[in-house]
Every structure is written in C-alpha cells, then in structure tokens.
Protein backbone atom coordinates (compact mmCIF):
# COMPACT_ATOMS: atom_id res chain seq x y z
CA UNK A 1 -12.59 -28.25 24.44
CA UNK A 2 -10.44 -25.29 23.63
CA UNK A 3 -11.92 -22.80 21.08
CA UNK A 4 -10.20 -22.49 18.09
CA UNK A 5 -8.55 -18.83 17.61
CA UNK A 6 -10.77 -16.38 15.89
CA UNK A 7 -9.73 -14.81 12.46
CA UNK A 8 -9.83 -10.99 13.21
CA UNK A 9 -12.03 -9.05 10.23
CA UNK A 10 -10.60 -5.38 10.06
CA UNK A 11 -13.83 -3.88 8.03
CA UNK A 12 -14.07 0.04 7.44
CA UNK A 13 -17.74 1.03 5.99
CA UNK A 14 -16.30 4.41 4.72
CA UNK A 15 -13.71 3.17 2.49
CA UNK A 16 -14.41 3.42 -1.23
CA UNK A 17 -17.49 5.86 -0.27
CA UNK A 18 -18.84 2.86 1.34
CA UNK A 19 -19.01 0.56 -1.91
CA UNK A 20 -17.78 -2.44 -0.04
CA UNK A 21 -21.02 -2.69 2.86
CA UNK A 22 -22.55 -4.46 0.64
CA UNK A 23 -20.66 -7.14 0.09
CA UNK A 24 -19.57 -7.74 3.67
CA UNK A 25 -22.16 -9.75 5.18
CA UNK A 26 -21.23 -12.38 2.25
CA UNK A 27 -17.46 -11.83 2.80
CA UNK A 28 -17.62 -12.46 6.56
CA UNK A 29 -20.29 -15.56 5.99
CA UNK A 30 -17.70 -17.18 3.07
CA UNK A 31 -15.06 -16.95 5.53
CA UNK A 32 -16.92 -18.05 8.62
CA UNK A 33 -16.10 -21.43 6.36
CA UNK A 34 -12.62 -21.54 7.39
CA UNK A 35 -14.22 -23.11 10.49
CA UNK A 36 -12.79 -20.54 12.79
CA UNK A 37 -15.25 -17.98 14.50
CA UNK A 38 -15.10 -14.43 13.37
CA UNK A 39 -14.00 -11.57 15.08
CA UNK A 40 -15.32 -8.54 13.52
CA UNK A 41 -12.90 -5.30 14.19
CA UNK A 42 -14.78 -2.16 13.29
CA UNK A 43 -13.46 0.89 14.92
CA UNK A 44 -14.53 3.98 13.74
CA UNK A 45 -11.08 6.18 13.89
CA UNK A 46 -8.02 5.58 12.29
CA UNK A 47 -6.06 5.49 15.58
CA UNK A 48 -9.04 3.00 16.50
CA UNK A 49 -8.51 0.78 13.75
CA UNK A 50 -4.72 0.85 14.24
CA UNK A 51 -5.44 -0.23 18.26
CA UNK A 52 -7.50 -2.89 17.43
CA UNK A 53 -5.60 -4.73 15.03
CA UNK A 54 -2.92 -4.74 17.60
CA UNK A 55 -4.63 -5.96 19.99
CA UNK A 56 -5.58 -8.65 18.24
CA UNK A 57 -2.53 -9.84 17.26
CA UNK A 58 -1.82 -9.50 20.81
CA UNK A 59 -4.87 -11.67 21.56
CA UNK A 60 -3.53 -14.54 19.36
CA UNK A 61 -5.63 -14.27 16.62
CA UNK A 62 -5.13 -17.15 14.11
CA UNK A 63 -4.93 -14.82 11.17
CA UNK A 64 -6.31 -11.01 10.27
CA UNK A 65 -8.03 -9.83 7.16
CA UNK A 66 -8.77 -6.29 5.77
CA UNK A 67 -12.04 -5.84 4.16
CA UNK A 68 -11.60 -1.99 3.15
CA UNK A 69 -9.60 -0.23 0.61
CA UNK A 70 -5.44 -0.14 0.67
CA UNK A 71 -5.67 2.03 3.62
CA UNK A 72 -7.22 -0.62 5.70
CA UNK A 73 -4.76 -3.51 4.51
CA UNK A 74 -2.03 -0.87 5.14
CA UNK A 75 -3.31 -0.94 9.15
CA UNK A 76 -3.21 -4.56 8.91
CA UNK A 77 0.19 -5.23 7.20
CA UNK A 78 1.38 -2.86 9.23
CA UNK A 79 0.30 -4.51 12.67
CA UNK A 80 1.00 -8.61 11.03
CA UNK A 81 4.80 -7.62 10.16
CA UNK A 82 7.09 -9.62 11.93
CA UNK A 83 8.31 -12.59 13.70
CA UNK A 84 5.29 -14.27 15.59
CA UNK A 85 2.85 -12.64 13.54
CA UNK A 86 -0.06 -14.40 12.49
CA UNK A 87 -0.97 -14.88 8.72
CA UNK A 88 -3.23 -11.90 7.00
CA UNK A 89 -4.53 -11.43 3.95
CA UNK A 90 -5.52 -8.33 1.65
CA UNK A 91 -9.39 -7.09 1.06
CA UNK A 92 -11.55 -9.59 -0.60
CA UNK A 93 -12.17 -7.80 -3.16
CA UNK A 94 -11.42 -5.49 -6.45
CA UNK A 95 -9.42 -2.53 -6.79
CA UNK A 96 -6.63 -3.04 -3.97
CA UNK A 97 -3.00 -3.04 -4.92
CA UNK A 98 -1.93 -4.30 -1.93
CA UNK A 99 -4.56 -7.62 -2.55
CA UNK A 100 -3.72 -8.27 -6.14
CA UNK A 101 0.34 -7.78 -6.12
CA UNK A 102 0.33 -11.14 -4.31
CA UNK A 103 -2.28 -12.81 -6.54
CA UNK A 104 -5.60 -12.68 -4.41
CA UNK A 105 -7.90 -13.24 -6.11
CA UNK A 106 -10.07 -9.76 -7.27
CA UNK A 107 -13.70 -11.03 -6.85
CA UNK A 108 -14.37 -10.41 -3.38
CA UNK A 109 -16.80 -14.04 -2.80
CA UNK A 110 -13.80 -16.11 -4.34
CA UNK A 111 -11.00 -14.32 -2.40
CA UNK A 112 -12.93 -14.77 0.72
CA UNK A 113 -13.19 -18.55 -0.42
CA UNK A 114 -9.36 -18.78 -1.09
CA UNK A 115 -8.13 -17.25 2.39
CA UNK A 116 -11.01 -19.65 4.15
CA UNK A 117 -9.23 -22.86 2.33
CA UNK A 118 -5.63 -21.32 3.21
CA UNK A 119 -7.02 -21.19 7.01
CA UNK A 120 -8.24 -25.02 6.55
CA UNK A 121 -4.70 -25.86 5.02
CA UNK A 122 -3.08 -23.73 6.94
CA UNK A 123 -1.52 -22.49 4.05
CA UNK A 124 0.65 -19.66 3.84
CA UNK A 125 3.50 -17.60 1.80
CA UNK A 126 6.00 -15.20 3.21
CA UNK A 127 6.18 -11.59 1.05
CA UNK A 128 8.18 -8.38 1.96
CA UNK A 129 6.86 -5.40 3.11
CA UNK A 130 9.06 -2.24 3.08
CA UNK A 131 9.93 -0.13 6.36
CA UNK A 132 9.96 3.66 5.62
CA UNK A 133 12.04 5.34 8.70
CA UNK A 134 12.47 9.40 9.69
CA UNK A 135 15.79 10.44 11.11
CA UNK A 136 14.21 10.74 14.35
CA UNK A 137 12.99 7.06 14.22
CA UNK A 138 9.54 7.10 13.47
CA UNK A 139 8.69 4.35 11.40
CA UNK A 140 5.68 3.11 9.00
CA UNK A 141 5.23 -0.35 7.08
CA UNK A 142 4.29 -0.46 3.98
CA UNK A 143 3.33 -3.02 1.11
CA UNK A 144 2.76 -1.25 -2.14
CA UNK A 145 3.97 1.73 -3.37
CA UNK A 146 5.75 5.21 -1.73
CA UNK A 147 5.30 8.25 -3.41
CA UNK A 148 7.58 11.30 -2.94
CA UNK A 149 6.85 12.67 -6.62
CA UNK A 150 4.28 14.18 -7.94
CA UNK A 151 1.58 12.17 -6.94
CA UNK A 152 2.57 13.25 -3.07
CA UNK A 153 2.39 16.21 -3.84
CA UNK A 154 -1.06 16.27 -5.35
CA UNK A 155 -2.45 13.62 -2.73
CA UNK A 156 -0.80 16.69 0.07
CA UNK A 157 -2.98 19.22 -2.11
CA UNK A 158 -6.13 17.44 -1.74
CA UNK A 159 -5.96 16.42 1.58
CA UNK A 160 -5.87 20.17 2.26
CA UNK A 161 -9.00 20.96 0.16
CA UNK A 162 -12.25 21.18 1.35
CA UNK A 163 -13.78 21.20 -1.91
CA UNK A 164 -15.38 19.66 -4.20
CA UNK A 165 -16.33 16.48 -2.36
CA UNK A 166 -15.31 13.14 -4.00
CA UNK A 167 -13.41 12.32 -6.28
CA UNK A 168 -13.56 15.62 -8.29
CA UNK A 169 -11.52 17.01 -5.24
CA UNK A 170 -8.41 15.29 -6.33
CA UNK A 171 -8.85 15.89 -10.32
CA UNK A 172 -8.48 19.60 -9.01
CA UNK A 173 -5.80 18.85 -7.36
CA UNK A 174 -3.79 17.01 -10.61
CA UNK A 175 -4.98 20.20 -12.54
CA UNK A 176 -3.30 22.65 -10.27
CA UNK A 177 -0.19 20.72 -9.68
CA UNK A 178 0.26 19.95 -13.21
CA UNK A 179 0.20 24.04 -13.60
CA UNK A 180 2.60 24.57 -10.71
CA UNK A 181 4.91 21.78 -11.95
CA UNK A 182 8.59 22.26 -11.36
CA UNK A 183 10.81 19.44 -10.95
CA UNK A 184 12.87 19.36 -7.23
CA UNK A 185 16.19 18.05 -6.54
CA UNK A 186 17.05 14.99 -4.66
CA UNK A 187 19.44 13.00 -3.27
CA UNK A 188 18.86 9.73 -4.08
CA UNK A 189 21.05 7.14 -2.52
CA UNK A 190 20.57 3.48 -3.29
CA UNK A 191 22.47 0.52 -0.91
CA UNK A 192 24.70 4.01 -0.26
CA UNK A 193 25.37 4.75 -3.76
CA UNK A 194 24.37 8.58 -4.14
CA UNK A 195 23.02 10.21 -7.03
CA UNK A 196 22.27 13.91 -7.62
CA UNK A 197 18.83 14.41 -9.59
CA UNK A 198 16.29 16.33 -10.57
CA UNK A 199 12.72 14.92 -10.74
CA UNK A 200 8.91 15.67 -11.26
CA UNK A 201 7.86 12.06 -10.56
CA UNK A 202 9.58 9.45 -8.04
CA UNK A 203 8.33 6.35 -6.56
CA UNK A 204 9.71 2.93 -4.16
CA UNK A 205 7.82 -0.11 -5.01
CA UNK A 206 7.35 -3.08 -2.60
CA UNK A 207 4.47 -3.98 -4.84
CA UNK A 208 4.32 -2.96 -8.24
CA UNK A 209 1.04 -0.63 -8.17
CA UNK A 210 -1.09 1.71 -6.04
CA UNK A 211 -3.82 3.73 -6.78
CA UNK A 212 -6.31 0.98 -7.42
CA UNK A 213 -4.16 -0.11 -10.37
CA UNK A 214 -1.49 2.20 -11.59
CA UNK A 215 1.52 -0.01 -12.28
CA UNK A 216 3.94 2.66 -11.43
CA UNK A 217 6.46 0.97 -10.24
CA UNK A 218 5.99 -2.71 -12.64
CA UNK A 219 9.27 -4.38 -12.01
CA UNK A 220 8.68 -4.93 -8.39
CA UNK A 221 8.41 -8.22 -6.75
CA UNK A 222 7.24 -8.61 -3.31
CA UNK A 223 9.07 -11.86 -2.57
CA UNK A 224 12.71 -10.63 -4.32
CA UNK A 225 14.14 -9.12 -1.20
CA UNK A 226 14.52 -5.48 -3.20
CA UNK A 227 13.16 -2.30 -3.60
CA UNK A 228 12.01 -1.02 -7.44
CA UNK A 229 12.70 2.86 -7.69
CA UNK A 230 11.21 4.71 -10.81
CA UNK A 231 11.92 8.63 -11.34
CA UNK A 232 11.65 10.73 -14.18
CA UNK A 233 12.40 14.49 -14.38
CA UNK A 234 9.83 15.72 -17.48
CA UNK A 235 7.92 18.44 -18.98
CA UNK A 236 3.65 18.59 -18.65
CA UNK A 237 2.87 17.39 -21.72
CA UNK A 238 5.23 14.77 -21.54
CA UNK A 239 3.70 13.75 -17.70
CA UNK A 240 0.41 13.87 -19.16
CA UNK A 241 1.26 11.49 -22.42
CA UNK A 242 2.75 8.96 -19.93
CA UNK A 243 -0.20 8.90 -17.07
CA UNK A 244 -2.25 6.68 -19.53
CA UNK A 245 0.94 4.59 -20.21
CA UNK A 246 1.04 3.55 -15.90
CA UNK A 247 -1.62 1.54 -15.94
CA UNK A 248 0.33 -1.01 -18.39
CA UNK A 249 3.58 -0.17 -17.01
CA UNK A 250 5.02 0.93 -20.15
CA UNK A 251 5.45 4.50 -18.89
CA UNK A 252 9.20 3.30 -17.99
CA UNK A 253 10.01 2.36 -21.38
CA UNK A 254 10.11 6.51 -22.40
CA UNK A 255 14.06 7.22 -22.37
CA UNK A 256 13.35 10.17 -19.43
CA UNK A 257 12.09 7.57 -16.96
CA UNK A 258 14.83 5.50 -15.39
CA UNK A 259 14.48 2.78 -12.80
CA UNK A 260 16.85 0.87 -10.23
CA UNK A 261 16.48 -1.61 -7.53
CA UNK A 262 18.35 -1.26 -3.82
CA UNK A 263 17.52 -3.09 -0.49
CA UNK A 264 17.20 0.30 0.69
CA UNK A 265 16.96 3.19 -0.16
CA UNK A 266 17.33 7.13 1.00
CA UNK A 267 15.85 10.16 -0.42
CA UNK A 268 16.19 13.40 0.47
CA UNK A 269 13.95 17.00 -0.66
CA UNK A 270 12.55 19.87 0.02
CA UNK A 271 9.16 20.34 0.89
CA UNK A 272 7.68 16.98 0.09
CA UNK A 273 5.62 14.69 2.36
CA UNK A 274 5.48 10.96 1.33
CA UNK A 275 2.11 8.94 0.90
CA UNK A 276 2.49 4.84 1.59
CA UNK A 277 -0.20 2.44 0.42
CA UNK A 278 -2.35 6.35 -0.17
CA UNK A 279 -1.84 6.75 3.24
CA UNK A 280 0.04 10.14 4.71
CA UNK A 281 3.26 9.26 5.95
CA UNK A 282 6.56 10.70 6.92
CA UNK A 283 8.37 14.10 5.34
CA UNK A 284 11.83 13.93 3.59
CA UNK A 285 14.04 12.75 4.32
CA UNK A 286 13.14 9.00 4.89
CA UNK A 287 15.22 5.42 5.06
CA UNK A 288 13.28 2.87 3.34
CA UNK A 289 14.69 -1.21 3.46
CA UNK A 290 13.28 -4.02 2.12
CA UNK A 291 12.64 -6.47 5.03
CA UNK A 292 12.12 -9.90 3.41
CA UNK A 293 9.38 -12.22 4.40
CA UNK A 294 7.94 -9.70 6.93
CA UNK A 295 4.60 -10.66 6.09
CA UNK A 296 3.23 -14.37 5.61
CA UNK A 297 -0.06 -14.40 3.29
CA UNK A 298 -2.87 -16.41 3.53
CA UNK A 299 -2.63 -18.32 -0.29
C-alpha cells in the first residue's frame, strides 16, 4: 500500500524571539490528525528554508504549513503559488496577518484542528497573492501588505542597527524617522493611469494588514482579483495621531489619506527599498499585479 503524501511543516524556532517552540509539539501532534504523516522542514537559514519548501513541493507534498511568524508563511506562499501547487495554510497561531486575512483561525490548537479537517475533506479555497517585479525581472510573492512608505523606510533603518536588541531597536528607528520625515515624490501608476504625488506613507494590500495587526491597507480582499493602495502625504503630528487609528482601519477616513484599487500597480522613488509580508524585498521601482487564485488555502 502506497503511503499517503506527507504534509510538509515549515517551523522556524527564532521567529517571534522563539515564542512559538512551545506550542509546536501540540501543533504538529493536532495535525498529525489529518491522517497524513508529517514532514517537519526546519532549516536554519533563510535561503535554507526557501530550498526546502521547494523541494517539497517538488516532492509532492499533499499540502505545506508555516508554523513561524509572516516571514515564514511568506517562504511558503511564496513556494505554493501557482498551477499544480499543493494547498498551504498560514501559522497556527496568533499575530500573523497573512493567517487571519483569510479567516484561520488565531488560536494556534484550533487552527491546527481546522487545516487537519480541511486535509480529511480535502477542502480548499483559492485566494490571490500579489507578484512584486524589478525592471530587471526579479520577482517576489507576496500575501499581505507592501510597504514603500514610511514604514520601509524605518524597517531599512533598523535592519541596519545593531542596537538595542529587540524590539526597542525598531521604536528607535520610528523615533528617528519620524524626526527626519520628509515626504518623497512618486509616480504612481494604477492599470497605467499615472499620477504625480507626494507622500510620507504608501502601501499595496493583497491582505488588508501586516505588522501583526495594523489594518493599513482595510479595504483589501484577497479573493477580489485587485490590489488596495493607501497613501497619504502628512505632517508628524498628524502621522503620529493616525498610527493609533491603523489598527481599526479608520486612519483612511482623515481627508489627507486617499486610497484606490488597480490589478496592478507601478511605483516609482528615490531611495526607498520595499518590505513584503516584513520581509526585505526589491528597490523602486517595482510592478506589482494581482494574480487571482494563486494560492488555494486549506479552510
């Protein structure tokens, strides 16, 4: 008798400062109920992680699951887009925008439970996942968010700080770009339509939040076929009344932030590197399209 594929487990033990180890063992164990054995990917590089999930869609895999922050899903998304794929699913667990967008459930024993009984069922749901492009045709997938605002610019800042550790690194970070702030100009061009602008903050949403729950972008739908842009060119206070505002979504409701929606879109800038999913990506100026049902999801 044939064994039945394996559903490849993408775990990273450093993600969240290692506040997901431990839950594992009880993640993998809930979804060792699907009835299919597990095979546990834990690679301890990025480029490692990246390989590996690869491979085991290569390997026919029936399905692969991230248990890790949004950077992990983003390695799986990235390597379950497209036709042939197998079915993944987000982190079991709290805090991911890329999990939560599509309605998995945030309690990490009862989202391994759900994508176990989708395995049984054999139950999935196709969602887009955007494809962010460089003139020279490097490419990245991505499910949530792209920044090329603000918050890329302080995520570029604290990436290049050594100090303080934690968490504290990037609050330094905010501080100092809020005191450097200066909006840049872009060249925005949605489905081809151009538009001239100045801007301090600018985001694409897939997915309608990053950042562990920032709604930043809270019109987006990840089964619509579109891309949700939101930029806004404002002063510091004004940027700090409206961070608290992003975790509702009602930051867009101020009359200085505007939104639009495009199957793809192009920006161009100086000087600004874009983060997808909080994950470094590609420099300005990128392509980004909508590619519908890229992705089916274990539901």
């Amino acid at each position: 008798m044939t064994e039945a594929a394996p559903l490849a487990v993408l775990t990273n033990p450093g993600a969240g400062r290692g506040r997901f180890n431990d839950v594992t063992p009880a993640v993998l164990d809930r979804l060792a109920e699907s009835g299919r054995p597990i095979r546990l990917l834990d690679p301890s590089t990025r480029d490692d992680a990246q390989a590996a999930c690869h491979a085991a869609v290569a390997d026919g895999a029936a399905a692969l699951v991230a248990v890790g922050g949004d950077g992990t899903v983003h390695l799986a998304r990235g390597a379950g887009a497209g036709p042939g794929a197998p079915p993944g699913a987000g982190r079991p667990g709290p805090g991911t925008d890329l999990a939560e967008a599509p309605g998995v459930p945030a309690e990490p024993l009862a989202a391994a439970a759900a994508i176990a009984d989708a395995v049984k069922a054999a139950r999935t749901r196709p969602i887009d996942l955007a494809r962010v492009t460089s003139p020279g045709g490097e490419a990245y997938w991505y499910g949530s968010v792209l920044a090329a605002g603000f918050d890329a610019v302080v995520n570029e800042r604290a990436n290049r700080m050594r100090w303080p550790r934690g968490p504290r690194r990037y609050d330094l970070a905010i501080f100092v770009e809020l005191l450097r702030l200066k909006a840049r100009r872009y060249v925005l061009r949605l489905d081809g339509e151009e538009r001239r602008l100045d801007a301090v903050l600018l985001a694409v949403g897939n997915c309608p939040s990053y950042g562990g729950g920032i709604r930043i972008v809270p019109t987006a739908d990840p089964t619509d076929g579109l891309l949700d842009v939101v930029y806004a060119n404002v002063n510091r206070p004004t940027l700090v009344r409206l961070k608290p505002k992003t975790y509702e979504g009602t930051h867009i409701e101020h009359p200085l932030v505007h939104t639009a929606r495009a199957r793809v879109v192009e920006i161009e800038a100086e000087g600004i590197t874009t983060y997808v999913d909080g994950e470094r990506a590609l420099p300005l100026p990128v392509r980004i399209e909508a590619i519908p049902a890229a992705i089916r999801l274990l539901a």
